[in-house]
C-alpha atoms as a PDB file:
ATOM      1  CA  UNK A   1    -125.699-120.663   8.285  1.00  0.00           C
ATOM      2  CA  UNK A   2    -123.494-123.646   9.502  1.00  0.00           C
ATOM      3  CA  UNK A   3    -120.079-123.844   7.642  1.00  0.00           C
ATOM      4  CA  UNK A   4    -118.277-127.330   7.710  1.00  0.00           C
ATOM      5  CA  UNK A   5    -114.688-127.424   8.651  1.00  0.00           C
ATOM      6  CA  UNK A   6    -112.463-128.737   5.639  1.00  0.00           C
ATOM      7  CA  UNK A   7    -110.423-131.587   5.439  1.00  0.00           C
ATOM      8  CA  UNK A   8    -107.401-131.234   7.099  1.00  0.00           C
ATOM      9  CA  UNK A   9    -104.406-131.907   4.602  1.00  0.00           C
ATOM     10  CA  UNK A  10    -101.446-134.105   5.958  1.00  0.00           C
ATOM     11  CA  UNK A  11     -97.810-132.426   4.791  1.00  0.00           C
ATOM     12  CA  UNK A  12     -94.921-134.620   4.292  1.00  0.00           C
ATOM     13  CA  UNK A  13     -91.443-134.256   6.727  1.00  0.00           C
ATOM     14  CA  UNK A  14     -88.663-132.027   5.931  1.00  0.00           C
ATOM     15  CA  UNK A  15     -86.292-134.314   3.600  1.00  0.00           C
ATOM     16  CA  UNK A  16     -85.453-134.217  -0.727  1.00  0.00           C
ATOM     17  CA  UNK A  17     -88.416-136.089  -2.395  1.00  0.00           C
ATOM     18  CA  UNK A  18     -88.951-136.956  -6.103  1.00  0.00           C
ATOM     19  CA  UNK A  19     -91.934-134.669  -7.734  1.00  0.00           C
ATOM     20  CA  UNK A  20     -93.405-134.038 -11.007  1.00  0.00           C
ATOM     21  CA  UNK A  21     -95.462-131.156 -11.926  1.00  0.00           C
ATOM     22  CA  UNK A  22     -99.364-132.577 -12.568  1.00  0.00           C
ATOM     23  CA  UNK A  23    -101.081-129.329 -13.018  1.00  0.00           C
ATOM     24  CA  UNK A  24    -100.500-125.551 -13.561  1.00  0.00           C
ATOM     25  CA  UNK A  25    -103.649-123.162 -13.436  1.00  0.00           C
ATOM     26  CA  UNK A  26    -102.708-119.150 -14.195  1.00  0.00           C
ATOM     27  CA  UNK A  27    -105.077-117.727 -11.462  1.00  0.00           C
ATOM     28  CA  UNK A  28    -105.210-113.620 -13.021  1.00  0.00           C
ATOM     29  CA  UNK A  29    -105.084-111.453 -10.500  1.00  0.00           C
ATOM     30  CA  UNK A  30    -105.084-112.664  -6.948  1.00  0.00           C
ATOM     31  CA  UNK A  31    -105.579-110.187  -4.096  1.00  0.00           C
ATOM     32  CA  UNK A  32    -102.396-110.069  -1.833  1.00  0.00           C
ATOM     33  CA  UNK A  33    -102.342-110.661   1.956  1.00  0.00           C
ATOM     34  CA  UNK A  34     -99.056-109.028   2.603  1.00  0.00           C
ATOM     35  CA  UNK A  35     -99.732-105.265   3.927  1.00  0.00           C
ATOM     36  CA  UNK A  36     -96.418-104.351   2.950  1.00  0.00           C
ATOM     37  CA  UNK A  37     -97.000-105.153  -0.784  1.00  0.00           C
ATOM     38  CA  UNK A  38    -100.939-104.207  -1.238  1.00  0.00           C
ATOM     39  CA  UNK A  39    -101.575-104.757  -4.891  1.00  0.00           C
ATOM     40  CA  UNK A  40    -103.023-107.593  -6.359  1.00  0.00           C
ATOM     41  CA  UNK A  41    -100.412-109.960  -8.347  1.00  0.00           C
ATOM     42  CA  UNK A  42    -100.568-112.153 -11.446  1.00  0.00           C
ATOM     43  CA  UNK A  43    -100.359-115.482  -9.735  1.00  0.00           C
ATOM     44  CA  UNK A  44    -100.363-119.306 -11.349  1.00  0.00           C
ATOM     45  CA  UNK A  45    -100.607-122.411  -9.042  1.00  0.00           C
ATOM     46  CA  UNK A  46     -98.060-124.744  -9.910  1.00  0.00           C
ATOM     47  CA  UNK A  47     -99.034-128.735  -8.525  1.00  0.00           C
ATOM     48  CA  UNK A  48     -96.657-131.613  -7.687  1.00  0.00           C
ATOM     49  CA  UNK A  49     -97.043-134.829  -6.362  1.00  0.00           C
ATOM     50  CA  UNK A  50     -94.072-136.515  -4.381  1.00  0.00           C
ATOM     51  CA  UNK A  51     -92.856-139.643  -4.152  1.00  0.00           C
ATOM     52  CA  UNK A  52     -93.853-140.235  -0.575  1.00  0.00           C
ATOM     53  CA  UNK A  53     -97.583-141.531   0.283  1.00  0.00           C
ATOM     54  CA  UNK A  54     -99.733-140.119   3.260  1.00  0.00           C
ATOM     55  CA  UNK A  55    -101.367-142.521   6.035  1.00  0.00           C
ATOM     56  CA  UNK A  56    -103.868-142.787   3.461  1.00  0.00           C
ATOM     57  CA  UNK A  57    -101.885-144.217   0.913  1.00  0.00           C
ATOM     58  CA  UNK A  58    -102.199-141.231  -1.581  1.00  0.00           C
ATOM     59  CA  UNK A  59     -98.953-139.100  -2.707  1.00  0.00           C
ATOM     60  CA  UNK A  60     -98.408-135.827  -1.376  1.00  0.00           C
ATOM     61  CA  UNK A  61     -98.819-132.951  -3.466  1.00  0.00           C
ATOM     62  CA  UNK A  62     -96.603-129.294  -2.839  1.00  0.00           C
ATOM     63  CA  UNK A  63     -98.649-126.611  -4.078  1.00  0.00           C
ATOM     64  CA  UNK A  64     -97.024-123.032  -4.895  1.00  0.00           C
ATOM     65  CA  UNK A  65     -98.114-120.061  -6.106  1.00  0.00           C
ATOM     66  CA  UNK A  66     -95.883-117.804  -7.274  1.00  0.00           C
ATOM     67  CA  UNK A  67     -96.536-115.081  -9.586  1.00  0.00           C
ATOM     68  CA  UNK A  68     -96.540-114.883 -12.998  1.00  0.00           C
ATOM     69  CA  UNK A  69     -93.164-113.413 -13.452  1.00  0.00           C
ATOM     70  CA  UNK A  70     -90.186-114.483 -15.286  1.00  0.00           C
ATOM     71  CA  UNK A  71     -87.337-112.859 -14.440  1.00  0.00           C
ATOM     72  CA  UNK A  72     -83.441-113.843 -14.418  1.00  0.00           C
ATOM     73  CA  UNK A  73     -82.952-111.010 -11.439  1.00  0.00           C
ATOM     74  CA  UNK A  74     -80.477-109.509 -14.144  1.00  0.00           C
ATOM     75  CA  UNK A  75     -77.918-109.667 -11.442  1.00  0.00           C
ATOM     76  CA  UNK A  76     -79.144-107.103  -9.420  1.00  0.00           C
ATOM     77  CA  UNK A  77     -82.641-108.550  -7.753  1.00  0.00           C
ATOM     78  CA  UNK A  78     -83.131-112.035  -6.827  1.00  0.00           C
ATOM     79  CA  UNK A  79     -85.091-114.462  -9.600  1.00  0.00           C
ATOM     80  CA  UNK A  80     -88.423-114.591  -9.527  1.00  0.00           C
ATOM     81  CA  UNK A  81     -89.904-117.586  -7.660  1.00  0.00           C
ATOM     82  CA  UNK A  82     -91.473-119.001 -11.314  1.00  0.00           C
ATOM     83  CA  UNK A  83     -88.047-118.505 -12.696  1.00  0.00           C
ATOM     84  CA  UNK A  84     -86.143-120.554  -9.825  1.00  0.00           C
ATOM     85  CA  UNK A  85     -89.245-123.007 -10.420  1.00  0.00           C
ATOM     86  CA  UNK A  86     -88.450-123.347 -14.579  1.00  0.00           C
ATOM     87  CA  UNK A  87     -84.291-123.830 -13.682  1.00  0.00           C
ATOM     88  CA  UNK A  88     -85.497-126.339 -11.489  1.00  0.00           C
ATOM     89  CA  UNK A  89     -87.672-128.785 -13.873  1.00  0.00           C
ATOM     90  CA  UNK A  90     -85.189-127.831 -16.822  1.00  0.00           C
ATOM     91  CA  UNK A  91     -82.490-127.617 -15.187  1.00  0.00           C
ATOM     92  CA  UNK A  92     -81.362-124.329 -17.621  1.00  0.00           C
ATOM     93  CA  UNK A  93     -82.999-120.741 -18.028  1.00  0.00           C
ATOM     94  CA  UNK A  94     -86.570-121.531 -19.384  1.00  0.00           C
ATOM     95  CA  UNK A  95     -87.297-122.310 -22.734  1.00  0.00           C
ATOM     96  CA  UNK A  96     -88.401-119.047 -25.361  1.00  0.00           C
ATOM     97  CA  UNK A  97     -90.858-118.344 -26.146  1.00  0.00           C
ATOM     98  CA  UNK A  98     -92.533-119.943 -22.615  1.00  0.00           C
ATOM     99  CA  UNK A  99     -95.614-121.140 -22.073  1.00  0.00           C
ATOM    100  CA  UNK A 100     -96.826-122.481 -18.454  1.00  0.00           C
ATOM    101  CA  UNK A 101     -97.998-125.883 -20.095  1.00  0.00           C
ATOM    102  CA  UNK A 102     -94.552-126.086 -20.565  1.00  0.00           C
ATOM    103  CA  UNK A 103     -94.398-127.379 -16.412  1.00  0.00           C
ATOM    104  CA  UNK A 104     -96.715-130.308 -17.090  1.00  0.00           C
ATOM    105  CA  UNK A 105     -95.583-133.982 -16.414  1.00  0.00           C
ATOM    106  CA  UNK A 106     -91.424-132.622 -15.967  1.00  0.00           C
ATOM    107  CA  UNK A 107     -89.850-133.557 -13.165  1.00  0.00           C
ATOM    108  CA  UNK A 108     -86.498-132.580 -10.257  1.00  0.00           C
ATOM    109  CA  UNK A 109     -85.931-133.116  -6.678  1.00  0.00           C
ATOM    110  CA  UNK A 110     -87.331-131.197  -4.330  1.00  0.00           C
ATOM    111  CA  UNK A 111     -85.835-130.051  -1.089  1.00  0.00           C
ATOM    112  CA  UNK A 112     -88.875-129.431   1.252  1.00  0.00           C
ATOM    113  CA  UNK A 113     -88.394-128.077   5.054  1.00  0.00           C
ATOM    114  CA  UNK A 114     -91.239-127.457   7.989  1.00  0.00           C
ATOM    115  CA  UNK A 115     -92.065-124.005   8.832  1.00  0.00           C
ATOM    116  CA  UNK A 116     -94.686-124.122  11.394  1.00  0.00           C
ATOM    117  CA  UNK A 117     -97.307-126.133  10.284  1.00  0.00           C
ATOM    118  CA  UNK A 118     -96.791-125.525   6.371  1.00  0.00           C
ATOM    119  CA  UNK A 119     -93.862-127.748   4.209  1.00  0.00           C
ATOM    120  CA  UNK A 120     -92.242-125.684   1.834  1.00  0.00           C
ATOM    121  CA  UNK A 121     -89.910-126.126  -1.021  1.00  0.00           C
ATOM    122  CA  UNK A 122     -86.666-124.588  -0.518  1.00  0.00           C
ATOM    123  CA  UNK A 123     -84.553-126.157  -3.242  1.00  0.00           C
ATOM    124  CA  UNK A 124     -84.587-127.520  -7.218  1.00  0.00           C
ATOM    125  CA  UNK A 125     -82.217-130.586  -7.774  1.00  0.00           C
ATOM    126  CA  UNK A 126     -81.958-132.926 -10.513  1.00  0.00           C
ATOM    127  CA  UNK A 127     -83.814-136.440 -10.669  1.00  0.00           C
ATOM    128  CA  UNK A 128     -81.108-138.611  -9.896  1.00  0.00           C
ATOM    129  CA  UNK A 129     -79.429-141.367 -12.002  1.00  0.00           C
ATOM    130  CA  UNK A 130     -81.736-144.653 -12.256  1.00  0.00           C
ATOM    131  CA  UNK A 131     -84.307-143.239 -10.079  1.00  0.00           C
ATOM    132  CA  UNK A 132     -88.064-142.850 -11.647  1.00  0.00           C
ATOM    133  CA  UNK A 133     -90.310-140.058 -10.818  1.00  0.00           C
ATOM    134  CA  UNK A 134     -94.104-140.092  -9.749  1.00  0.00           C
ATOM    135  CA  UNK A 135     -96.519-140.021 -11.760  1.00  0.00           C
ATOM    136  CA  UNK A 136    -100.019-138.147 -11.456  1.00  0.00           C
ATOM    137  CA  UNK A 137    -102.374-140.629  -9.757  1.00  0.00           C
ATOM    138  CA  UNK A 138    -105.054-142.243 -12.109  1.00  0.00           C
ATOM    139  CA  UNK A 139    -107.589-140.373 -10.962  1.00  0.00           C
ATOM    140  CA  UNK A 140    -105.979-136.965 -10.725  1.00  0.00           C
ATOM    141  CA  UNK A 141    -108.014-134.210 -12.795  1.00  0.00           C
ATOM    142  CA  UNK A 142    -106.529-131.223 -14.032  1.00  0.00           C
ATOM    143  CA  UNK A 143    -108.271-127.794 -12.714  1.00  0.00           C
ATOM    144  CA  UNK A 144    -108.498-126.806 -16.648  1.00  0.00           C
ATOM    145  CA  UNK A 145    -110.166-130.350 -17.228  1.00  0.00           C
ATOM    146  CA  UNK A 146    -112.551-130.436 -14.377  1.00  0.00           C
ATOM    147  CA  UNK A 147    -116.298-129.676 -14.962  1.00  0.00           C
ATOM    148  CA  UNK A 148    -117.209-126.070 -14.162  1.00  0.00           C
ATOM    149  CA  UNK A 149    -119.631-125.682 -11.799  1.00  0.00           C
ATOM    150  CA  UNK A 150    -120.003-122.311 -10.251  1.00  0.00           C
ATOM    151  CA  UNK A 151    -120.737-119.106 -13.052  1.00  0.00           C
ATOM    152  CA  UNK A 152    -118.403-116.514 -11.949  1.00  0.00           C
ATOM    153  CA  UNK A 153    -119.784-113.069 -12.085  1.00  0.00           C
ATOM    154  CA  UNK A 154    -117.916-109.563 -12.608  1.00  0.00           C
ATOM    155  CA  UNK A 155    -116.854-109.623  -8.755  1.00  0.00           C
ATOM    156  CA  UNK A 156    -115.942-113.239  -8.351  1.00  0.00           C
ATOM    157  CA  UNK A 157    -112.104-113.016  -8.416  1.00  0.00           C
ATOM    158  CA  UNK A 158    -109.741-116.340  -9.325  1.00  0.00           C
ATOM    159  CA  UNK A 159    -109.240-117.677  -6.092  1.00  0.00           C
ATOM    160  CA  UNK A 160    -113.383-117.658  -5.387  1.00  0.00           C
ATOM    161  CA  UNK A 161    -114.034-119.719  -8.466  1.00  0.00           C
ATOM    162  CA  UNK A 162    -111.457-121.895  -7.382  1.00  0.00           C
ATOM    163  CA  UNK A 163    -113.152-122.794  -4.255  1.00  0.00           C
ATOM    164  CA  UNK A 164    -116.013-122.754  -6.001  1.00  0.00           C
ATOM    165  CA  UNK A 165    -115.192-125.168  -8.375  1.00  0.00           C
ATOM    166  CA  UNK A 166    -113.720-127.589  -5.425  1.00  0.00           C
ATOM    167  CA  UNK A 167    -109.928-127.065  -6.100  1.00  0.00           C
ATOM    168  CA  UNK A 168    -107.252-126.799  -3.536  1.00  0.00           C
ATOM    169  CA  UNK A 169    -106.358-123.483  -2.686  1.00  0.00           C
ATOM    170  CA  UNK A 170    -103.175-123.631  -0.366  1.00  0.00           C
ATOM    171  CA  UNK A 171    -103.256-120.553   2.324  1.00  0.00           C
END
Protein backbone atom coordinates (compact mmCIF):
# COMPACT_ATOMS: atom_id res chain seq x y z
CA UNK A 1 0.00 0.00 0.00
CA UNK A 2 1.41 3.56 -0.76
CA UNK A 3 0.28 6.22 1.84
CA UNK A 4 0.45 9.96 0.67
CA UNK A 5 2.09 12.42 2.92
CA UNK A 6 -0.50 15.16 4.16
CA UNK A 7 -0.49 18.63 3.65
CA UNK A 8 1.77 20.32 5.67
CA UNK A 9 -0.11 23.08 7.78
CA UNK A 10 1.65 26.58 8.05
CA UNK A 11 1.37 27.98 11.97
CA UNK A 12 1.30 31.60 12.57
CA UNK A 13 4.41 33.52 14.76
CA UNK A 14 4.36 33.90 18.39
CA UNK A 15 2.40 37.38 18.92
CA UNK A 16 -1.65 38.27 20.42
CA UNK A 17 -4.02 37.73 17.39
CA UNK A 18 -7.81 38.31 17.15
CA UNK A 19 -9.84 34.75 16.97
CA UNK A 20 -13.28 33.58 17.03
CA UNK A 21 -14.39 30.17 17.77
CA UNK A 22 -15.91 28.56 14.20
CA UNK A 23 -16.46 25.08 15.33
CA UNK A 24 -16.59 22.81 18.46
CA UNK A 25 -16.93 18.91 17.89
CA UNK A 26 -17.18 16.74 21.46
CA UNK A 27 -14.89 13.84 20.26
CA UNK A 28 -16.14 10.93 23.31
CA UNK A 29 -13.49 9.24 24.40
CA UNK A 30 -10.11 9.80 22.87
CA UNK A 31 -7.24 7.42 23.67
CA UNK A 32 -4.38 9.33 25.52
CA UNK A 33 -0.71 9.45 24.41
CA UNK A 34 0.71 10.49 27.70
CA UNK A 35 2.14 7.20 29.56
CA UNK A 36 1.92 8.91 32.69
CA UNK A 37 -1.90 9.42 32.47
CA UNK A 38 -3.07 6.06 30.47
CA UNK A 39 -6.81 6.34 30.36
CA UNK A 40 -8.74 7.52 27.69
CA UNK A 41 -10.33 11.19 28.26
CA UNK A 42 -13.55 12.94 27.25
CA UNK A 43 -12.08 15.32 24.76
CA UNK A 44 -13.94 18.22 22.43
CA UNK A 45 -11.97 20.08 19.66
CA UNK A 46 -12.47 23.59 19.99
CA UNK A 47 -11.61 25.67 16.29
CA UNK A 48 -10.52 29.30 15.79
CA UNK A 49 -9.54 31.23 13.04
CA UNK A 50 -7.13 34.31 13.55
CA UNK A 51 -6.89 37.38 12.19
CA UNK A 52 -3.65 36.80 10.39
CA UNK A 53 -3.66 35.09 6.73
CA UNK A 54 -1.08 32.33 5.62
CA UNK A 55 1.12 32.69 2.28
CA UNK A 56 -1.92 31.38 0.86
CA UNK A 57 -4.11 34.00 1.76
CA UNK A 58 -6.39 31.86 4.09
CA UNK A 59 -6.68 32.66 8.04
CA UNK A 60 -5.03 30.57 10.42
CA UNK A 61 -6.94 28.40 12.53
CA UNK A 62 -5.61 27.24 16.48
CA UNK A 63 -7.03 24.01 17.15
CA UNK A 64 -7.24 22.63 20.91
CA UNK A 65 -8.42 19.84 22.44
CA UNK A 66 -8.94 19.86 25.78
CA UNK A 67 -11.13 17.66 27.66
CA UNK A 68 -14.45 17.81 28.47
CA UNK A 69 -14.10 19.12 31.92
CA UNK A 70 -15.37 22.11 33.62
CA UNK A 71 -13.85 22.82 36.56
CA UNK A 72 -13.11 26.22 38.58
CA UNK A 73 -9.89 24.25 40.29
CA UNK A 74 -11.92 25.12 43.58
CA UNK A 75 -8.78 26.75 44.73
CA UNK A 76 -6.86 23.88 45.25
CA UNK A 77 -6.05 22.37 41.48
CA UNK A 78 -5.50 24.46 38.56
CA UNK A 79 -8.78 25.10 36.06
CA UNK A 80 -9.40 22.89 33.64
CA UNK A 81 -8.09 23.86 30.17
CA UNK A 82 -12.08 24.12 28.82
CA UNK A 83 -12.70 26.24 31.82
CA UNK A 84 -9.66 28.77 31.16
CA UNK A 85 -11.05 28.46 27.43
CA UNK A 86 -14.98 29.62 28.56
CA UNK A 87 -13.30 32.75 30.95
CA UNK A 88 -11.59 33.53 27.95
CA UNK A 89 -14.53 34.00 25.21
CA UNK A 90 -16.84 35.29 28.18
CA UNK A 91 -14.68 36.85 29.88
CA UNK A 92 -16.59 35.47 33.42
CA UNK A 93 -17.05 31.80 34.84
CA UNK A 94 -19.16 30.03 32.07
CA UNK A 95 -22.63 30.39 31.68
CA UNK A 96 -25.18 27.51 33.69
CA UNK A 97 -26.39 25.38 32.62
CA UNK A 98 -23.40 25.07 29.65
CA UNK A 99 -23.59 23.76 26.57
CA UNK A 100 -20.40 23.57 24.09
CA UNK A 101 -22.49 25.35 21.25
CA UNK A 102 -22.26 27.91 23.60
CA UNK A 103 -18.27 28.58 22.00
CA UNK A 104 -19.62 29.15 18.50
CA UNK A 105 -19.00 32.52 16.61
CA UNK A 106 -17.62 34.36 20.36
CA UNK A 107 -14.64 35.87 20.26
CA UNK A 108 -11.05 37.22 22.70
CA UNK A 109 -7.48 37.68 22.02
CA UNK A 110 -5.33 35.13 21.91
CA UNK A 111 -1.77 35.05 23.10
CA UNK A 112 -0.06 32.30 20.96
CA UNK A 113 3.85 31.32 21.48
CA UNK A 114 6.19 28.65 19.35
CA UNK A 115 7.10 25.53 20.99
CA UNK A 116 9.06 23.58 18.58
CA UNK A 117 7.30 23.32 15.59
CA UNK A 118 3.63 23.58 17.14
CA UNK A 119 1.95 27.39 18.07
CA UNK A 120 0.11 27.23 21.09
CA UNK A 121 -2.24 29.41 22.96
CA UNK A 122 -0.98 30.49 26.19
CA UNK A 123 -3.33 33.32 27.11
CA UNK A 124 -7.32 34.63 26.92
CA UNK A 125 -7.61 38.52 26.56
CA UNK A 126 -10.40 40.62 25.67
CA UNK A 127 -11.19 41.88 21.98
CA UNK A 128 -10.05 45.24 22.21
CA UNK A 129 -11.97 48.57 21.89
CA UNK A 130 -12.92 49.36 18.07
CA UNK A 131 -11.21 46.38 16.82
CA UNK A 132 -13.48 43.65 14.79
CA UNK A 133 -12.92 40.02 14.99
CA UNK A 134 -12.64 37.34 12.12
CA UNK A 135 -15.09 35.80 10.88
CA UNK A 136 -15.37 32.02 9.68
CA UNK A 137 -14.37 32.03 5.99
CA UNK A 138 -17.32 31.55 3.47
CA UNK A 139 -16.58 28.36 2.77
CA UNK A 140 -15.77 27.00 6.20
CA UNK A 141 -18.00 23.80 7.09
CA UNK A 142 -18.69 22.78 10.43
CA UNK A 143 -17.50 19.00 11.33
CA UNK A 144 -21.32 18.48 12.63
CA UNK A 145 -22.48 19.93 9.13
CA UNK A 146 -20.19 18.09 6.85
CA UNK A 147 -21.46 15.02 4.89
CA UNK A 148 -20.60 11.73 6.59
CA UNK A 149 -18.75 9.57 4.70
CA UNK A 150 -17.07 6.75 6.47
CA UNK A 151 -19.72 4.19 8.72
CA UNK A 152 -17.97 3.83 11.92
CA UNK A 153 -18.13 0.41 13.36
CA UNK A 154 -18.01 -0.77 17.19
CA UNK A 155 -14.03 -0.34 17.13
CA UNK A 156 -13.72 2.85 15.19
CA UNK A 157 -12.99 5.34 18.03
CA UNK A 158 -13.65 9.44 17.55
CA UNK A 159 -10.49 10.46 16.34
CA UNK A 160 -10.63 7.53 13.33
CA UNK A 161 -13.93 8.84 12.06
CA UNK A 162 -12.50 12.08 12.14
CA UNK A 163 -9.86 11.29 9.73
CA UNK A 164 -12.14 9.44 8.10
CA UNK A 165 -14.47 11.95 7.48
CA UNK A 166 -11.47 14.45 6.25
CA UNK A 167 -11.33 16.74 9.38
CA UNK A 168 -8.26 18.17 10.92
CA UNK A 169 -7.00 16.32 13.67
CA UNK A 170 -4.10 18.42 15.33
CA UNK A 171 -1.27 15.91 16.87
Amino acid sequence: MIIEQGKKFETPEAGVFLGTIIDVVELGLVPSKNPKFPDPQVRIRVVWVLDKTDSTGRPYRIIEQPTAKLSDGGGNTKKSRLYEICEGVFQSAPPVPFNTEDLVGRSNALFLAKEGEYTNIKGFMPVPAGKTPPTAPADFVRAKDKPKTAVATATTTPVQAAVADEQEIPF
